[in-house]
C-alpha atoms as a PDB file:
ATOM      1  CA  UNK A   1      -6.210 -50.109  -3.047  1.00  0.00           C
ATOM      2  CA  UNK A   2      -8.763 -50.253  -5.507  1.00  0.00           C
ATOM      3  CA  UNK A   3     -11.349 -47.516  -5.318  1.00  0.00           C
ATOM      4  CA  UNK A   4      -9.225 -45.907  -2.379  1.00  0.00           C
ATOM      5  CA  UNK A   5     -12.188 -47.625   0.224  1.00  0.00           C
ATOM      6  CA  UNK A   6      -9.645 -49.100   2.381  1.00  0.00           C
ATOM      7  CA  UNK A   7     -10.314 -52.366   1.027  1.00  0.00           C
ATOM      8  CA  UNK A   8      -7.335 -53.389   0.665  1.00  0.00           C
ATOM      9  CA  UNK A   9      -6.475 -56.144  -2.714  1.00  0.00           C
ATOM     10  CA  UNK A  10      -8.950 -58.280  -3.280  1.00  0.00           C
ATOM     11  CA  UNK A  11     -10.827 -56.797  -0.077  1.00  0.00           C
ATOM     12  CA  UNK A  12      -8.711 -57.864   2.563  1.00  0.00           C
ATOM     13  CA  UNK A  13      -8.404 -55.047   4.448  1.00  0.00           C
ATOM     14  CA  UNK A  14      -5.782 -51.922   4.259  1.00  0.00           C
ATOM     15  CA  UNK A  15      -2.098 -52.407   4.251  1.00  0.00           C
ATOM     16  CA  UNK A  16      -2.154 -55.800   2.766  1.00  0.00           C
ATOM     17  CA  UNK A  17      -0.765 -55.487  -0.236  1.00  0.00           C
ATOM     18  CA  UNK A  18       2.924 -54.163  -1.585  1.00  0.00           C
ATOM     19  CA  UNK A  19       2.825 -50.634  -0.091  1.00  0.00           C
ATOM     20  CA  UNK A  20       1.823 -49.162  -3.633  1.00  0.00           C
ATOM     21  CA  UNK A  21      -1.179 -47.362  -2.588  1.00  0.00           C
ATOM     22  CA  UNK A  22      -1.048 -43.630  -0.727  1.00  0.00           C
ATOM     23  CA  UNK A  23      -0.811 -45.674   2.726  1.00  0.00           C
ATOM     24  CA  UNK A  24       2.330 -47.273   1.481  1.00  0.00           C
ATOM     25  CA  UNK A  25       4.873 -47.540   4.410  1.00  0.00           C
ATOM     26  CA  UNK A  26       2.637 -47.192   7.376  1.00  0.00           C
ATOM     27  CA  UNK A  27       2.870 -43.154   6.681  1.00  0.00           C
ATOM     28  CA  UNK A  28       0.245 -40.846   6.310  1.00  0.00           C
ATOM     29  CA  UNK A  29      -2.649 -43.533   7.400  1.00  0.00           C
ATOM     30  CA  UNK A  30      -3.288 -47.083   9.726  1.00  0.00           C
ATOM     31  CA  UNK A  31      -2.474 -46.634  12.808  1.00  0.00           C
ATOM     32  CA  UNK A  32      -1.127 -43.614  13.652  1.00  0.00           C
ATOM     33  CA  UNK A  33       0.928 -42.995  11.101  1.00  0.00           C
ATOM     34  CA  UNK A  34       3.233 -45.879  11.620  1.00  0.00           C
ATOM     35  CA  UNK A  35       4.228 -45.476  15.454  1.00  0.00           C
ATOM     36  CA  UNK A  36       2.602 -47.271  18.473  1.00  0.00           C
ATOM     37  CA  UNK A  37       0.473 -50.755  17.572  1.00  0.00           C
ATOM     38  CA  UNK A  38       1.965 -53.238  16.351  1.00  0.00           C
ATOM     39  CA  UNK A  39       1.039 -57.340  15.411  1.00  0.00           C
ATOM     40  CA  UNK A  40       2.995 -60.163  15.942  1.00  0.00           C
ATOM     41  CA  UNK A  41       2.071 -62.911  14.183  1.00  0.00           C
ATOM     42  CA  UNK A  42       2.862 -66.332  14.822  1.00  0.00           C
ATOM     43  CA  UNK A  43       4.957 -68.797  12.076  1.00  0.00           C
ATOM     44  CA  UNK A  44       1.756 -70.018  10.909  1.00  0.00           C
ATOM     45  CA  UNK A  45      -0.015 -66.424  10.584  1.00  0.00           C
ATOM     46  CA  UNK A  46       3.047 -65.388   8.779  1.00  0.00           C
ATOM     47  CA  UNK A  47       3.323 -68.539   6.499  1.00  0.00           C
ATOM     48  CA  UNK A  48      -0.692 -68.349   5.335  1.00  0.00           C
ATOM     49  CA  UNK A  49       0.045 -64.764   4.788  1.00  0.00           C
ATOM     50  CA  UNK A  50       3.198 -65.480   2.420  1.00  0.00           C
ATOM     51  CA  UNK A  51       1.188 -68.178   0.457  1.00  0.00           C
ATOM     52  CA  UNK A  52      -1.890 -65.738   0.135  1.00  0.00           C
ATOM     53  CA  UNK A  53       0.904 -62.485  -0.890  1.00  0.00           C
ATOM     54  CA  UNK A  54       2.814 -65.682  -3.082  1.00  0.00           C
ATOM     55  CA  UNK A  55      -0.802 -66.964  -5.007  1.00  0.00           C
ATOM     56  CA  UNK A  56      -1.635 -62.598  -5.573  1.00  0.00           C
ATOM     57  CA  UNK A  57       1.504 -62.094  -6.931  1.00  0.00           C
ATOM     58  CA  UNK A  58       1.281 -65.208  -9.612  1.00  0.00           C
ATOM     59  CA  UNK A  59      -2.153 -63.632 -10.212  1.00  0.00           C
ATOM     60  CA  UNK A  60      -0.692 -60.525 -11.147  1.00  0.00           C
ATOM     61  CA  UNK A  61       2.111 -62.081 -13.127  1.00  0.00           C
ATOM     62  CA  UNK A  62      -0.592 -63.725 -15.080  1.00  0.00           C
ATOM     63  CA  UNK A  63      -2.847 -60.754 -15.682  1.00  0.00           C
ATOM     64  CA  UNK A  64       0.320 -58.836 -17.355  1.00  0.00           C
ATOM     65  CA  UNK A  65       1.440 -62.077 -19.452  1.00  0.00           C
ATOM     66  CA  UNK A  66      -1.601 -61.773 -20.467  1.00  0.00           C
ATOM     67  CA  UNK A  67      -1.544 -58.075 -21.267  1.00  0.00           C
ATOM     68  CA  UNK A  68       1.729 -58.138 -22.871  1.00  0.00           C
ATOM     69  CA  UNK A  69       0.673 -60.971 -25.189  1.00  0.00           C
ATOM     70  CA  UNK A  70      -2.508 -59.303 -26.571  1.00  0.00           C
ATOM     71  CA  UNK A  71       0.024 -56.121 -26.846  1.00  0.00           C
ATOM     72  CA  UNK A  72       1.693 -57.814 -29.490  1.00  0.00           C
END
């Protein structure tokens, strides 16, 4: 979470991204600390959302190619 705003990457909104951040899990922040509310999302929802968590991902992979080749 950059900034620790509750952003979220790229400023989706919290608990979007790999679980890295201090919210990581569902503990400690969200929604009550991981108990109680819950989303279902539908085959679509969940198909946009692995194509958006997919494309970060190959951002990321690029951005540390790219680090590890000016390392050199």
């Amino acid at each position: 979470m950059p900034g620790f705003d509750k952003t979220g990457p790229q400023g989706q909104g919290p608990m979007t991204g790999r679980g890295f951040g201090p919210c990581g899990g569902g503990r400690g922040c969200g929604n009550g600390n991981g108990y109680g509310y819950r989303r279902f999302f539908t085959q679509t929802e969940e198909k946009e959302m692995l194509q958006q968590e997919a494309e970060m991902l190959e951002q990321e992979l690029k951005a540390i190619k790219e680090r590890l080749a000016q390392a050199k």
